[in-house]
C-alpha atoms as a PDB file:
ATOM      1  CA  UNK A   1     -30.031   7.437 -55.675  1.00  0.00           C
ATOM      2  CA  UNK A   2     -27.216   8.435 -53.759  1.00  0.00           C
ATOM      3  CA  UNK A   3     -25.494   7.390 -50.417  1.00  0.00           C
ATOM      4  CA  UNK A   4     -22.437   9.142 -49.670  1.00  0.00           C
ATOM      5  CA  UNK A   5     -21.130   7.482 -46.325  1.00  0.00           C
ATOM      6  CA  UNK A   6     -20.812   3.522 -46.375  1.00  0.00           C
ATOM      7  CA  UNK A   7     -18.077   1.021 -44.884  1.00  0.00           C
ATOM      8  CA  UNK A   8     -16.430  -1.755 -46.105  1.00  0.00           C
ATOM      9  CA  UNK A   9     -13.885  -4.663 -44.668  1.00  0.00           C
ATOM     10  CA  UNK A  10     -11.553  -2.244 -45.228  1.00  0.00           C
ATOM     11  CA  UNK A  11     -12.720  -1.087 -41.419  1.00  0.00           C
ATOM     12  CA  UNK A  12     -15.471  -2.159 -39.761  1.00  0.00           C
ATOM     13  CA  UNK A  13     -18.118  -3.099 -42.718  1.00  0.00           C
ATOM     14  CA  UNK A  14     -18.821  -6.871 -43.321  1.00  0.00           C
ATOM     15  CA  UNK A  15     -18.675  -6.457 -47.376  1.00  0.00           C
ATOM     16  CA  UNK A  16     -15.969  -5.652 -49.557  1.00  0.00           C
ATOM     17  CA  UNK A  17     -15.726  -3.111 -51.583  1.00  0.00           C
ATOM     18  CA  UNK A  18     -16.816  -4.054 -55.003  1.00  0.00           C
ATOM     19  CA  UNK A  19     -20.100  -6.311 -53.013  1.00  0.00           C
ATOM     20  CA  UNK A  20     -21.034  -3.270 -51.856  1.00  0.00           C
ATOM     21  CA  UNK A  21     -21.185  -1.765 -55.208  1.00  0.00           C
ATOM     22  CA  UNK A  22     -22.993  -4.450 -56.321  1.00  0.00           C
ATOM     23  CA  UNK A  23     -25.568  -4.592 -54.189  1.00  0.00           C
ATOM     24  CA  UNK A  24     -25.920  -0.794 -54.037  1.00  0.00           C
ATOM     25  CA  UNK A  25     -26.450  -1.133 -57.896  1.00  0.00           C
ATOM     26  CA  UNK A  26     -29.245  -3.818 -57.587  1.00  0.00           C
ATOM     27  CA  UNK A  27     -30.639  -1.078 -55.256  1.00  0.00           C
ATOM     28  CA  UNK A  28     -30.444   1.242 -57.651  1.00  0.00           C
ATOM     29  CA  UNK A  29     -28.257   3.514 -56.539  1.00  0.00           C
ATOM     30  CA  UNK A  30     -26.387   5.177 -59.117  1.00  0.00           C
ATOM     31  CA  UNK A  31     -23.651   7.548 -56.992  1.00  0.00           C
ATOM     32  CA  UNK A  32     -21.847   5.897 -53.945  1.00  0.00           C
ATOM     33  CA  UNK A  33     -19.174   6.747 -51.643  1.00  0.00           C
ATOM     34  CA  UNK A  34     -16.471   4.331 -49.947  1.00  0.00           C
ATOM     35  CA  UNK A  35     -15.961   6.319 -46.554  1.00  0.00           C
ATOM     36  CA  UNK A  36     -14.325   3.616 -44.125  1.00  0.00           C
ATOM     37  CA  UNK A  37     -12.969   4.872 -40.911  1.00  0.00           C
ATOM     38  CA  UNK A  38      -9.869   6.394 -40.844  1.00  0.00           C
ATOM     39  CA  UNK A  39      -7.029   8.458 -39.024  1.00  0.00           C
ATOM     40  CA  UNK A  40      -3.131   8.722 -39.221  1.00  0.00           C
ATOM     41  CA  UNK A  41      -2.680   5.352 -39.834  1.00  0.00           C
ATOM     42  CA  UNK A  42      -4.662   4.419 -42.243  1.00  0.00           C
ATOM     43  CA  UNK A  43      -5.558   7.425 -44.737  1.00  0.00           C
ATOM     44  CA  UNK A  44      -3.438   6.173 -48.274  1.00  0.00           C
ATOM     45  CA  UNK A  45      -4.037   2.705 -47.898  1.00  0.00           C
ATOM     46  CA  UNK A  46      -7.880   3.301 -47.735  1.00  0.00           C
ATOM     47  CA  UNK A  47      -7.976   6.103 -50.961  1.00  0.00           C
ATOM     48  CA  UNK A  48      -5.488   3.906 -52.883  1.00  0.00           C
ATOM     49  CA  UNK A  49      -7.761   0.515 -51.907  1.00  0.00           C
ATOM     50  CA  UNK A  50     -11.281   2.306 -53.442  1.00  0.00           C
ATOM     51  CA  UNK A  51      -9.858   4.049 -56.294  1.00  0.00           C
ATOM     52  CA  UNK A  52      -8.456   0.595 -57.693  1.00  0.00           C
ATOM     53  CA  UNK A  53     -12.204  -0.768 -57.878  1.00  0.00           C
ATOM     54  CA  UNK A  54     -13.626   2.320 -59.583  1.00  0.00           C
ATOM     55  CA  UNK A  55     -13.453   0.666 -63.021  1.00  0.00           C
ATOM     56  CA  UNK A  56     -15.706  -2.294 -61.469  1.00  0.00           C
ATOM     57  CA  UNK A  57     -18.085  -0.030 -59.845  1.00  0.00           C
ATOM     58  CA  UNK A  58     -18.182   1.659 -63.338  1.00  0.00           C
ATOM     59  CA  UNK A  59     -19.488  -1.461 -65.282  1.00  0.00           C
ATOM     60  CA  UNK A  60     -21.966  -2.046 -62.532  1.00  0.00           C
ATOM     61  CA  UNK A  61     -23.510   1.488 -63.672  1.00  0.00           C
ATOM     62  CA  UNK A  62     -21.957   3.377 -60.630  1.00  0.00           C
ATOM     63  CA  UNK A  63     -19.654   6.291 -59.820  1.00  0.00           C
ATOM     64  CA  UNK A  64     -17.716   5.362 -57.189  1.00  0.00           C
ATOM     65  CA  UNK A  65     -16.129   8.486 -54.742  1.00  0.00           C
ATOM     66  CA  UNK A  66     -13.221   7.252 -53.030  1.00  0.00           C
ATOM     67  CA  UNK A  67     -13.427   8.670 -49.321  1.00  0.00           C
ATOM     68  CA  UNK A  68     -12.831   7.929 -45.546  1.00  0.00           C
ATOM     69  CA  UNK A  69     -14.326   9.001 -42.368  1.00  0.00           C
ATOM     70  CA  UNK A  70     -11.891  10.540 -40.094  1.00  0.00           C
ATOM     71  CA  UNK A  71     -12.931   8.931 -36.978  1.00  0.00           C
ATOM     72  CA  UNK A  72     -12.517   9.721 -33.151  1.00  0.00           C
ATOM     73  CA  UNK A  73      -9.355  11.885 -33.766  1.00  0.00           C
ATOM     74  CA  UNK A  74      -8.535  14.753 -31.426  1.00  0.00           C
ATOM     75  CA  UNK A  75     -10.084  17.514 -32.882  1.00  0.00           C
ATOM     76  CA  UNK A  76      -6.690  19.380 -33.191  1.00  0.00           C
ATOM     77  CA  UNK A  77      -6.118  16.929 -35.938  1.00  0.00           C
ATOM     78  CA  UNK A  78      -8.890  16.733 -37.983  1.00  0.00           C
ATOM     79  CA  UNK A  79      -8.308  19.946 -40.185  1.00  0.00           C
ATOM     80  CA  UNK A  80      -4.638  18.593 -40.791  1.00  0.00           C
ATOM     81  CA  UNK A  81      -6.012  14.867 -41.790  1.00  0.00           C
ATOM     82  CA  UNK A  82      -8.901  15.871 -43.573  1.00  0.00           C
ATOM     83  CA  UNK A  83      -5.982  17.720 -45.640  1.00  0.00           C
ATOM     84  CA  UNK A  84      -4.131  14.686 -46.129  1.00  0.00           C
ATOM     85  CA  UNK A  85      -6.869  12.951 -47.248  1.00  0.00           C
ATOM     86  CA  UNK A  86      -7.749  15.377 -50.184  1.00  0.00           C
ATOM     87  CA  UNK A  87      -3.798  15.408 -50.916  1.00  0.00           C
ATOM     88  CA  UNK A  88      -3.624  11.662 -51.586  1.00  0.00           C
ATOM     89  CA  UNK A  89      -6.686  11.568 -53.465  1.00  0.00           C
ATOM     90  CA  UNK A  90      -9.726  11.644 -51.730  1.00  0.00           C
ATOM     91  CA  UNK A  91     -12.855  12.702 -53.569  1.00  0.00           C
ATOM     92  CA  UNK A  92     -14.700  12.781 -50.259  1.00  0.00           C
ATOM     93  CA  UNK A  93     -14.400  13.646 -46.608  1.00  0.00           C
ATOM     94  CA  UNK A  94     -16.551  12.931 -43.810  1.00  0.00           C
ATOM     95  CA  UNK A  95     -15.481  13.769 -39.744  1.00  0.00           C
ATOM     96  CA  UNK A  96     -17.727  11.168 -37.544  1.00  0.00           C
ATOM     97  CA  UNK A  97     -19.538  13.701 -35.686  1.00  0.00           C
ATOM     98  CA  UNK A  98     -20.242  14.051 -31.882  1.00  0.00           C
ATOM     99  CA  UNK A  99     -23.533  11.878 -31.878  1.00  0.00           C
ATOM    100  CA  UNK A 100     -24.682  11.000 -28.560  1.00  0.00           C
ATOM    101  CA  UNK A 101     -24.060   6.943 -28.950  1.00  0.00           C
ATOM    102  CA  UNK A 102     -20.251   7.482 -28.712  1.00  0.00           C
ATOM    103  CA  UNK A 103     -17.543   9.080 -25.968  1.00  0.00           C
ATOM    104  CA  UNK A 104     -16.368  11.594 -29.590  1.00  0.00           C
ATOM    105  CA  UNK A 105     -14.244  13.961 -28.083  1.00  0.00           C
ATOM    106  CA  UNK A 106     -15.883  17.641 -27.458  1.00  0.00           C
ATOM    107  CA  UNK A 107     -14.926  19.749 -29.987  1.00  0.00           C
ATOM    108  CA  UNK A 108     -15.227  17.737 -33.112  1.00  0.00           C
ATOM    109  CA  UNK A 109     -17.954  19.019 -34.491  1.00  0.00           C
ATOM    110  CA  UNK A 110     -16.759  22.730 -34.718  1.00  0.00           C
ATOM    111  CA  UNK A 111     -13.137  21.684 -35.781  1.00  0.00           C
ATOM    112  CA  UNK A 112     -14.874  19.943 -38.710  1.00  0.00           C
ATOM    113  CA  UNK A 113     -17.011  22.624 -39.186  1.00  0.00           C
ATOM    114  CA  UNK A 114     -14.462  25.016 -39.866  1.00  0.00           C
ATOM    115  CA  UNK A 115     -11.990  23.202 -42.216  1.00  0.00           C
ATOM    116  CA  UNK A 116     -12.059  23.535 -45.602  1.00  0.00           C
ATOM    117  CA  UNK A 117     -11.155  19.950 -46.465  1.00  0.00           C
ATOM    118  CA  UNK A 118     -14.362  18.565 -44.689  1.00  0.00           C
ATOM    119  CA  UNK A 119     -17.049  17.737 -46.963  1.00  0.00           C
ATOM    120  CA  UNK A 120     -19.313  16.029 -44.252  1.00  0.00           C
ATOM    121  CA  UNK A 121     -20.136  16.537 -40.566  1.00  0.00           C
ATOM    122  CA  UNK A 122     -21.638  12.404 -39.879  1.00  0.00           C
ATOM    123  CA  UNK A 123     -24.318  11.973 -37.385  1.00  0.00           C
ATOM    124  CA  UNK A 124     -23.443  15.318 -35.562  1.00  0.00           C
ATOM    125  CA  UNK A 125     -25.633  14.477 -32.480  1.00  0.00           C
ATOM    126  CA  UNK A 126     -27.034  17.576 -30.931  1.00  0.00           C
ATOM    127  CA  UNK A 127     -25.099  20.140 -32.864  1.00  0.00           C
ATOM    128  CA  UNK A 128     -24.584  23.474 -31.366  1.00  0.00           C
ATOM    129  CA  UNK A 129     -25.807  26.452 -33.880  1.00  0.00           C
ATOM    130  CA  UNK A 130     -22.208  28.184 -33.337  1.00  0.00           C
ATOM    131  CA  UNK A 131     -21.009  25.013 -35.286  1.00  0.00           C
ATOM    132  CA  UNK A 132     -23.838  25.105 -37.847  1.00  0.00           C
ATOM    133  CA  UNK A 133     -23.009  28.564 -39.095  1.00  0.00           C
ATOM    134  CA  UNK A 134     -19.592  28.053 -39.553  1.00  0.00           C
ATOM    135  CA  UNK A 135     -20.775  24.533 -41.435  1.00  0.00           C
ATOM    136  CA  UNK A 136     -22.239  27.043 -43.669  1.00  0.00           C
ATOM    137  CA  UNK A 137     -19.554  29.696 -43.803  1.00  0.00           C
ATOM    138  CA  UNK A 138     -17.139  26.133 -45.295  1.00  0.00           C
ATOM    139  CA  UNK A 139     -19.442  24.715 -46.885  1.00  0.00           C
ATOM    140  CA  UNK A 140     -20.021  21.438 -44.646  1.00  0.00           C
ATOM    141  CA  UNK A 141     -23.096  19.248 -45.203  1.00  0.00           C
ATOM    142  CA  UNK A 142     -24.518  18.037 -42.099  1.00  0.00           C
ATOM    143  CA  UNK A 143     -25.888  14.616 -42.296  1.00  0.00           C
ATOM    144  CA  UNK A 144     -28.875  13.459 -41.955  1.00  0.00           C
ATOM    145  CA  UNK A 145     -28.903   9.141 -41.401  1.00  0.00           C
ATOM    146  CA  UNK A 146     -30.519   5.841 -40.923  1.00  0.00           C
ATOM    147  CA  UNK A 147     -28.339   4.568 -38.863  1.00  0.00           C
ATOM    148  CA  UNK A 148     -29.695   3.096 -35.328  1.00  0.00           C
ATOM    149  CA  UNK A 149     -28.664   5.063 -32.343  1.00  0.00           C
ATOM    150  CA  UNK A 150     -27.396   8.054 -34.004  1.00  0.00           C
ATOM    151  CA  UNK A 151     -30.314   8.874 -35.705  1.00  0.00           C
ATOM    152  CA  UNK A 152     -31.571   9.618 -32.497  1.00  0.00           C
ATOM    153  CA  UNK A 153     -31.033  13.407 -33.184  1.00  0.00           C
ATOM    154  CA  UNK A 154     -31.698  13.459 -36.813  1.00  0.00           C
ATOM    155  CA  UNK A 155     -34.915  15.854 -35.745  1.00  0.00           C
ATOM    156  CA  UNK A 156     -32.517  18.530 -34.440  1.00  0.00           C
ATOM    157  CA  UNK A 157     -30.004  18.115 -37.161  1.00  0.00           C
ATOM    158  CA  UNK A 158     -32.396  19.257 -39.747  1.00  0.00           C
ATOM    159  CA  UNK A 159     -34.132  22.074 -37.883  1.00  0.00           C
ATOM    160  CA  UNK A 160     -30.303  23.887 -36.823  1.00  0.00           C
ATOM    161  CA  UNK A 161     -29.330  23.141 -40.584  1.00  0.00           C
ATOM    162  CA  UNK A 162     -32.725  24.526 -41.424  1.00  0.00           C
ATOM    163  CA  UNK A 163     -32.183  27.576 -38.949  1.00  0.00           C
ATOM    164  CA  UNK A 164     -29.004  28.253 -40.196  1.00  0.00           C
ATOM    165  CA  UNK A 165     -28.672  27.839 -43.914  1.00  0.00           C
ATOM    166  CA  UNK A 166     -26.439  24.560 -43.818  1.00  0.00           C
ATOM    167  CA  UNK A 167     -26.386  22.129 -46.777  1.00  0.00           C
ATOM    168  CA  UNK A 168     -28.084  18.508 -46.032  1.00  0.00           C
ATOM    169  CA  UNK A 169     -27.112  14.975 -46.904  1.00  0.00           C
ATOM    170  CA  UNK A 170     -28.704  11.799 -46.593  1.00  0.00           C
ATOM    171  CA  UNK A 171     -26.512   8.568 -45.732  1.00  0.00           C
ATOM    172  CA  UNK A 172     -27.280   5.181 -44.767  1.00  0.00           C
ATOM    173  CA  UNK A 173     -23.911   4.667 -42.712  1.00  0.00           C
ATOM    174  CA  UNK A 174     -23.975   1.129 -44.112  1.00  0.00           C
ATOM    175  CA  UNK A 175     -21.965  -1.518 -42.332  1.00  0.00           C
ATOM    176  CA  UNK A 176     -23.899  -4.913 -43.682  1.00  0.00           C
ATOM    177  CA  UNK A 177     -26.112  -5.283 -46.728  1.00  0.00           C
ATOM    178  CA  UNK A 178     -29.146  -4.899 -44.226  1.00  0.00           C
ATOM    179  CA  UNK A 179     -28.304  -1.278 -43.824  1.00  0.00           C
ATOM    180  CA  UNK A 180     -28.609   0.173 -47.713  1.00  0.00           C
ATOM    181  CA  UNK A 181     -31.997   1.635 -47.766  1.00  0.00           C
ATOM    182  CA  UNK A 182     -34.381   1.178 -50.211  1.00  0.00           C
ATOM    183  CA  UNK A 183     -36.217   4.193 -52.218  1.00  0.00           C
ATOM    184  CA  UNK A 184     -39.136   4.055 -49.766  1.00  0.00           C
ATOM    185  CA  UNK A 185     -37.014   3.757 -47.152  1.00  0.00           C
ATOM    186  CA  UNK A 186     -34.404   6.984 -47.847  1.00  0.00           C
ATOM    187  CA  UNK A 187     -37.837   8.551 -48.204  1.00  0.00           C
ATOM    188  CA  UNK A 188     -38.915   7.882 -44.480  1.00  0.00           C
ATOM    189  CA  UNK A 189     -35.512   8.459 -42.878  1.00  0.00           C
ATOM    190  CA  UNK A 190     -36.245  11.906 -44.777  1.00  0.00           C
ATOM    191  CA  UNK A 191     -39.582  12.626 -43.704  1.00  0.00           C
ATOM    192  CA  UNK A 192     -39.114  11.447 -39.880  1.00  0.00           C
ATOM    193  CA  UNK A 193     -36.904  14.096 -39.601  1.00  0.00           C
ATOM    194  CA  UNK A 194     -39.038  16.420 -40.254  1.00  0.00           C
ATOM    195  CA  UNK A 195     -38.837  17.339 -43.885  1.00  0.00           C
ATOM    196  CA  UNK A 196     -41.953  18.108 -45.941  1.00  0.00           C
ATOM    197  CA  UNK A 197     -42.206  16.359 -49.176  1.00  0.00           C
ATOM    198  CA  UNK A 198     -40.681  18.777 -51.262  1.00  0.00           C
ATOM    199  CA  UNK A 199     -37.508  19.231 -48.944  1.00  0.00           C
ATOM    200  CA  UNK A 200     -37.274  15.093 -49.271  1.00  0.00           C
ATOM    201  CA  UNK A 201     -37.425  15.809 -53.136  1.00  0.00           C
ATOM    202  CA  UNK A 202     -34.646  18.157 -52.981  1.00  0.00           C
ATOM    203  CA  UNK A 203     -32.345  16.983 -50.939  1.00  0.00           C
ATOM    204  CA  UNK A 204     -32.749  13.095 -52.308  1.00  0.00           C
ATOM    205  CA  UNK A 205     -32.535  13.401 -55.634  1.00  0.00           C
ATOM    206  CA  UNK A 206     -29.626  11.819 -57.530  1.00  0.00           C
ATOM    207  CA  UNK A 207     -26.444  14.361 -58.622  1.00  0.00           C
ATOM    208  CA  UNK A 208     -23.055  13.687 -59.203  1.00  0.00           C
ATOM    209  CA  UNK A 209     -20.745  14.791 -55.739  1.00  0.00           C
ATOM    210  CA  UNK A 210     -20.091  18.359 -56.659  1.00  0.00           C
ATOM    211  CA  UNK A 211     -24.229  18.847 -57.677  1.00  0.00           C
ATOM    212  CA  UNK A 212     -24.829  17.142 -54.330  1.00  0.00           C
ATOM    213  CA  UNK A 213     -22.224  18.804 -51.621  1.00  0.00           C
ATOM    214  CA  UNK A 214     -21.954  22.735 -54.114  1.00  0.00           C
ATOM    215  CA  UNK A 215     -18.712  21.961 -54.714  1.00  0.00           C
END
């Protein structure tokens, strides 16, 4: 299993990094990402803090993707982050998309839709399908997630990304060890939003990052 968007006490999770691991391991999650929040001040610190603890997560029988979510930044900056992430070392990006639980400033979602240093559009609330193509066009997953509150829109996430081509992902947005799903669970977050059984299959199976996001 995979989940490529989780948080630590390195921003606003309640586990630290290598406890998450763990207890993603015990899950049986094999690929996991280390996305805490980020902007300007914050971007080295966070890539620097999860790459040290890749050689832990790699006895626990995980590959660990150092990452951060650029989160609530004017969308004039997010191209120019999301490129200072990847320049210190980020394996991942994700932009914390305009979902409907949170004043995100208008325009996110299409300014992370159009960079090519964006690897995930989070919880994109109701995504407009002028965004969704150009998601496409840079090759932007749009996530798909468990999360209470923004999943809210999960339903319309998957038919625009349906409509218009756009890779999906599947994240738990964990903050607390309640929040990692389970196999069954990942399964209904899939099928609530409307995928058939074989769309679940595809898009939940277990890759390494580039299999996953077509890198």
């Amino acid at each position: 299993m995979y989940d490529l968007h989780t948080h630590t006490t390195l921003s606003d999770g309640e586990l630290l990094p290598t406890e998450l691991v763990r207890r993603a391991a015990v899950l049986g999650y094999t690929t996991l990402a280390i996305t805490d929040h980020a902007d300007a001040s914050n971007i080295n610190e966070l890539i620097r803090s999860v790459n040290a603890i890749k050689k832990s997560a790699s006895l626990f029988g995980v590959t660990l993707y150092a990452g951060v979510e650029i989160t609530h930044v004017p969308p004039e900056e997010i191209d120019e982050l999301a490129a200072l992430a990847k320049k210190t070392g980020a394996d991942i990006v994700i932009v914390h998309g305009e979902t409907v639980m949170e004043p995100v400033a208008p325009g996110t979602n299409l300014s992370a839709c159009t960079s090519d240093y964006v690897d995930i559009l989070a919880h994109p609330g109701l995504i407009t399908g002028e965004a969704a193509i150009e998601a496409k066009k840079h090759n932007v997953a749009l996530e798909i997630t468990s999360r209470g509150g923004h999943n809210r829109t999960n339903g319309h996430v998957f038919k625009t990304a349906l409509k218009t081509g756009c890779k999906i992902v599947i994240n738990s947005d964990t903050h607390n060890p309640s929040d990692l799903l389970t196999e069954n669970a990942r399964r209904v977050v899939a099928t609530g939003a409307g995928m058939t059984q074989d769309e679940a299959d595809s898009i939940l199976s277990d890759r390494t990052l580039d299999e996953i996001l077509d890198l």
